[in-house]
C-alpha atoms as a PDB file:
ATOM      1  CA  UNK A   1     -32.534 -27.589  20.311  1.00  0.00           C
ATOM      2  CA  UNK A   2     -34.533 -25.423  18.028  1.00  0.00           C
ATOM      3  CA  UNK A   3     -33.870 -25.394  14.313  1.00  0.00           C
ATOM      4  CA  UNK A   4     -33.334 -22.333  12.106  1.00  0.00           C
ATOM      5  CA  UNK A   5     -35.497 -21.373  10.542  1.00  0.00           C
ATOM      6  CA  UNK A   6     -33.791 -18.024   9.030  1.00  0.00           C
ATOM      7  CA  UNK A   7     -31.086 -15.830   9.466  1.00  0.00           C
ATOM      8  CA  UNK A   8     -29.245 -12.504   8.709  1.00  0.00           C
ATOM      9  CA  UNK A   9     -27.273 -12.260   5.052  1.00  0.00           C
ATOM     10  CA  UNK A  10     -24.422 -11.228   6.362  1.00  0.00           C
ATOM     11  CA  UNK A  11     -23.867 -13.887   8.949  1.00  0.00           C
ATOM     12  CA  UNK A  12     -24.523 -16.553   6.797  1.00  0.00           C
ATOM     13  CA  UNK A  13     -22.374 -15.422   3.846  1.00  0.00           C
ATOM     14  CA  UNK A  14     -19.471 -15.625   6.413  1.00  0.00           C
ATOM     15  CA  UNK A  15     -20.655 -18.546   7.974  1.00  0.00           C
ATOM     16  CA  UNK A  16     -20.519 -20.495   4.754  1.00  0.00           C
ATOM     17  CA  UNK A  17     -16.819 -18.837   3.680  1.00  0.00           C
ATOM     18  CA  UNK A  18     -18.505 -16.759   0.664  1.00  0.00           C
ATOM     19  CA  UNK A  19     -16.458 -13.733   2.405  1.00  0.00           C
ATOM     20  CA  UNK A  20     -13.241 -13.868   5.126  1.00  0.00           C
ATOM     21  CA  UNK A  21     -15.074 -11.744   7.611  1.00  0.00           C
ATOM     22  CA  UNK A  22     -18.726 -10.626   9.026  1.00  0.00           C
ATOM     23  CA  UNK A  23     -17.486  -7.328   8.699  1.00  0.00           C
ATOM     24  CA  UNK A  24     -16.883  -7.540   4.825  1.00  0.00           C
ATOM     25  CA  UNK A  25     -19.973  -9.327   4.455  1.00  0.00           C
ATOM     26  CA  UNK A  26     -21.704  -6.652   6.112  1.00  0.00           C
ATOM     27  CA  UNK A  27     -20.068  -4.072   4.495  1.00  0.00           C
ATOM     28  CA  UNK A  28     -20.674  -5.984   1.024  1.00  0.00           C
ATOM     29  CA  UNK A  29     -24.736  -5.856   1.575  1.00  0.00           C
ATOM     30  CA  UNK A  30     -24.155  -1.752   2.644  1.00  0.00           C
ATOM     31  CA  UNK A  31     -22.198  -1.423  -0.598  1.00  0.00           C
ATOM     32  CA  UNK A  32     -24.900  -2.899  -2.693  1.00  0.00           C
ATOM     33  CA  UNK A  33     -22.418  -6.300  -4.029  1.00  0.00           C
ATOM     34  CA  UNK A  34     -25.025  -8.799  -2.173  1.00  0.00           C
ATOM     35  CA  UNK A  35     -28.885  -9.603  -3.931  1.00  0.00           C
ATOM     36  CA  UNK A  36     -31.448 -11.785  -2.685  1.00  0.00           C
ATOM     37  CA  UNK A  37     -33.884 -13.778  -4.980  1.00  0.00           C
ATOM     38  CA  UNK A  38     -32.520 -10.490  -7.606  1.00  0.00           C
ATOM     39  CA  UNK A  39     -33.073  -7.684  -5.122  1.00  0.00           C
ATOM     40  CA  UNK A  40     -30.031  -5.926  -3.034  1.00  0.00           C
ATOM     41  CA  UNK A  41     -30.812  -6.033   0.818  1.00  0.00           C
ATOM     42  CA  UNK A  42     -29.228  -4.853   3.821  1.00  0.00           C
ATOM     43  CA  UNK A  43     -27.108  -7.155   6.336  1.00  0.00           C
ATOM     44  CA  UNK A  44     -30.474  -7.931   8.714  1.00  0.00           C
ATOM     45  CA  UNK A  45     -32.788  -9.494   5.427  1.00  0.00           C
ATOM     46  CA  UNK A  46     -33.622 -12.705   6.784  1.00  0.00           C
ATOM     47  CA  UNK A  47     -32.584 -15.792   4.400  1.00  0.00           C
ATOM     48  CA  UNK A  48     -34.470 -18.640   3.824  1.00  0.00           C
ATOM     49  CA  UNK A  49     -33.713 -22.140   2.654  1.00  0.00           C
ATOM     50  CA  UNK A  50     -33.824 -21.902  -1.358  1.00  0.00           C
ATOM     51  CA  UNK A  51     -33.063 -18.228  -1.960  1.00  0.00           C
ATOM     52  CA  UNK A  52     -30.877 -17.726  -4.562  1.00  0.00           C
ATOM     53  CA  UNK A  53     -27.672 -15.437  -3.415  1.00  0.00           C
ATOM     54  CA  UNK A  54     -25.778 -13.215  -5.769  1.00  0.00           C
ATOM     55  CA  UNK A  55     -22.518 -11.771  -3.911  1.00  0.00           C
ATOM     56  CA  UNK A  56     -20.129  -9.939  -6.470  1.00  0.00           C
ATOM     57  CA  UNK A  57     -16.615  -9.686  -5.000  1.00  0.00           C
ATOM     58  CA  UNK A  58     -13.434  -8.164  -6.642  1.00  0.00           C
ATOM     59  CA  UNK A  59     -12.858 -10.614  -8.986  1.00  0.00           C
ATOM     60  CA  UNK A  60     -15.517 -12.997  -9.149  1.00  0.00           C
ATOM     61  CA  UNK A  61     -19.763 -12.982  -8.785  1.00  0.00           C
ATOM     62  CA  UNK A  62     -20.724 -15.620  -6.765  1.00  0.00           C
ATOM     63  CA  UNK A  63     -23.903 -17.304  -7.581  1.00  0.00           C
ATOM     64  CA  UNK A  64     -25.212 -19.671  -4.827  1.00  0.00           C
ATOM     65  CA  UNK A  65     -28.659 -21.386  -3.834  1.00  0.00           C
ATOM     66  CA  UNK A  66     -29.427 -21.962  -0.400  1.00  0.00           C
ATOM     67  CA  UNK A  67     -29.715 -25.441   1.168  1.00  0.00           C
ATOM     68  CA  UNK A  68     -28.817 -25.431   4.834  1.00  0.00           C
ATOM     69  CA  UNK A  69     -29.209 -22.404   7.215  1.00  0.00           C
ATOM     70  CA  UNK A  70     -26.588 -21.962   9.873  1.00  0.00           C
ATOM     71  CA  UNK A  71     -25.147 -19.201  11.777  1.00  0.00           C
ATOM     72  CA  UNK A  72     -22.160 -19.546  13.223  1.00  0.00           C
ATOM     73  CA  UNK A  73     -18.851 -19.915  10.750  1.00  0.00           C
ATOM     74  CA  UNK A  74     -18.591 -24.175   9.926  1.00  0.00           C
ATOM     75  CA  UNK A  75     -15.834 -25.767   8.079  1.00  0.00           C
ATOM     76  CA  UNK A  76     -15.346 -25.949   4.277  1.00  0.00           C
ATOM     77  CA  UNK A  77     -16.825 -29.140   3.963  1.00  0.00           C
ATOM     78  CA  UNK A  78     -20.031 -27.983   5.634  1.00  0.00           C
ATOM     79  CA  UNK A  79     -19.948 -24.932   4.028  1.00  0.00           C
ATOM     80  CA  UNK A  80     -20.257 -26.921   0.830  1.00  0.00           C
ATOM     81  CA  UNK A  81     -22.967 -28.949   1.791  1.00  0.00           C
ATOM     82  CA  UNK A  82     -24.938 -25.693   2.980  1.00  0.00           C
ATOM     83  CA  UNK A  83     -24.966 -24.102  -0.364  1.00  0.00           C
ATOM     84  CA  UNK A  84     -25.742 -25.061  -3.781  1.00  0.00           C
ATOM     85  CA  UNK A  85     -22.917 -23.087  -6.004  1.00  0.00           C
ATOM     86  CA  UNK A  86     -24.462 -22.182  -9.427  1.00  0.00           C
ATOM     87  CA  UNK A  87     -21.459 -19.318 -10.780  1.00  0.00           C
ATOM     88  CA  UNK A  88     -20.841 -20.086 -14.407  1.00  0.00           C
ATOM     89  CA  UNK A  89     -17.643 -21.150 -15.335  1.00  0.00           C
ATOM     90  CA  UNK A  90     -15.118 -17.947 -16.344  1.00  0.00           C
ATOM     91  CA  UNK A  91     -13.840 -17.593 -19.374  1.00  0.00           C
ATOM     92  CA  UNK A  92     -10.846 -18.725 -20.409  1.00  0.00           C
ATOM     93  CA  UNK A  93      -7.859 -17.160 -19.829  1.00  0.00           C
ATOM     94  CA  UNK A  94      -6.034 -15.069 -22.454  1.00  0.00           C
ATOM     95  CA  UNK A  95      -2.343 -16.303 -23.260  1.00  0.00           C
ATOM     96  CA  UNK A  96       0.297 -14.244 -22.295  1.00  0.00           C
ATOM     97  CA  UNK A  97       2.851 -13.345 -25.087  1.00  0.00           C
ATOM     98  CA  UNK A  98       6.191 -14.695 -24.598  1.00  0.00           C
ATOM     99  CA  UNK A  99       8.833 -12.531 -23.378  1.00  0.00           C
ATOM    100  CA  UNK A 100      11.159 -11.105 -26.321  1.00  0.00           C
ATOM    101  CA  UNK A 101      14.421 -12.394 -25.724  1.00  0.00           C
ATOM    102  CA  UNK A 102      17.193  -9.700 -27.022  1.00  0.00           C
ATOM    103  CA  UNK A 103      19.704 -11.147 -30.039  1.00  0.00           C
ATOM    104  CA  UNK A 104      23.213 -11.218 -29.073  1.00  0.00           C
ATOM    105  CA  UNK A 105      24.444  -8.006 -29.897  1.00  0.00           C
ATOM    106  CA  UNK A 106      21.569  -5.830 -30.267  1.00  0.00           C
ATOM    107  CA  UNK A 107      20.562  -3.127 -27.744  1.00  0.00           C
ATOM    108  CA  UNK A 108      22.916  -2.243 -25.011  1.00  0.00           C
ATOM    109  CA  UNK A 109      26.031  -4.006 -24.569  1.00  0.00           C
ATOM    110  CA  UNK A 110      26.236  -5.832 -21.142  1.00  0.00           C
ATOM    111  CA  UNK A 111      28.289  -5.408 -18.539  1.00  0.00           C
ATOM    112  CA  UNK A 112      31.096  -8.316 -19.968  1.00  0.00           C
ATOM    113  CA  UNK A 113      30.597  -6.489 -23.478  1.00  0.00           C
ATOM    114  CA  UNK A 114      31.924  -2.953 -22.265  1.00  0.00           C
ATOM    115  CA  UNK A 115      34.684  -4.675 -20.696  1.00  0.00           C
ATOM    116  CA  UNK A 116      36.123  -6.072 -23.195  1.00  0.00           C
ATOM    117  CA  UNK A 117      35.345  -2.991 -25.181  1.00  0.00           C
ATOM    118  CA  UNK A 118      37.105  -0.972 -22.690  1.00  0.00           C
ATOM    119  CA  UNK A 119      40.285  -3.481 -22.856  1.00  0.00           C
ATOM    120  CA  UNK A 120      40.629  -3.467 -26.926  1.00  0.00           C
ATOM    121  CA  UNK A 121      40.326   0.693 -26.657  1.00  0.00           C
ATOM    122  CA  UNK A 122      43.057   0.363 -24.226  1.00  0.00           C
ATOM    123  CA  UNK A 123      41.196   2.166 -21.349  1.00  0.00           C
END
């Protein structure tokens, strides 16, 4: 059995679970979202052990070294051992204000309320 010694962007992106499908992966590079070493390629550049892979997705940019080539998709634990992940940590998350709770009383009456309003107007 031969080793690899390179292969295509796109394939290995999917085959290390940076992105669900080969298709998205491909279309990622065609879209520009995937760098190599700091330049964008196409889905055939050829990656080589210790490239460093930028691939920005919808809500994160992945940062990643590579240590193991492979082409077809492997498991997550593989996966992690194939790639060195170097994304910085996001920022934290801003709290979410509590939701205002209406007094009793103010705002429209409920349901119960205009019941009993109804009854004491006799309705």
């Amino acid at each position: 059995m031969v080793p690899v010694t390179t292969a295509r962007i796109d394939s290995w992106i999917w085959s290390v679970r940076l992105l669900k499908t080969r298709s998205a992966a491909t279309a990622a590079c065609r879209a520009g979202h995937v760098t190599v070493n700091g330049e964008k390629v196409k889905a055939a550049h050829s990656v080589r052990i210790g490239d460093q892979i930028q691939v920005r997705g919808p809500e994160l940019t992945r940062i990643v070294t590579v240590r193991r080539l492979v082409i077809k998709r492997v498991s997550a634990l593989v996966a992690a051992e194939c790639l060195t992940d170097e994304t910085p940590a996001p920022p934290p998350r801003e709290e979410v204000a509590a939701v205002a709770v209406r007094d009793r009383g103010a705002g429209r009456p409920t349901k119960r309320e205009r019941r009993e309003l109804d009854a004491l107007r006799g309705y």
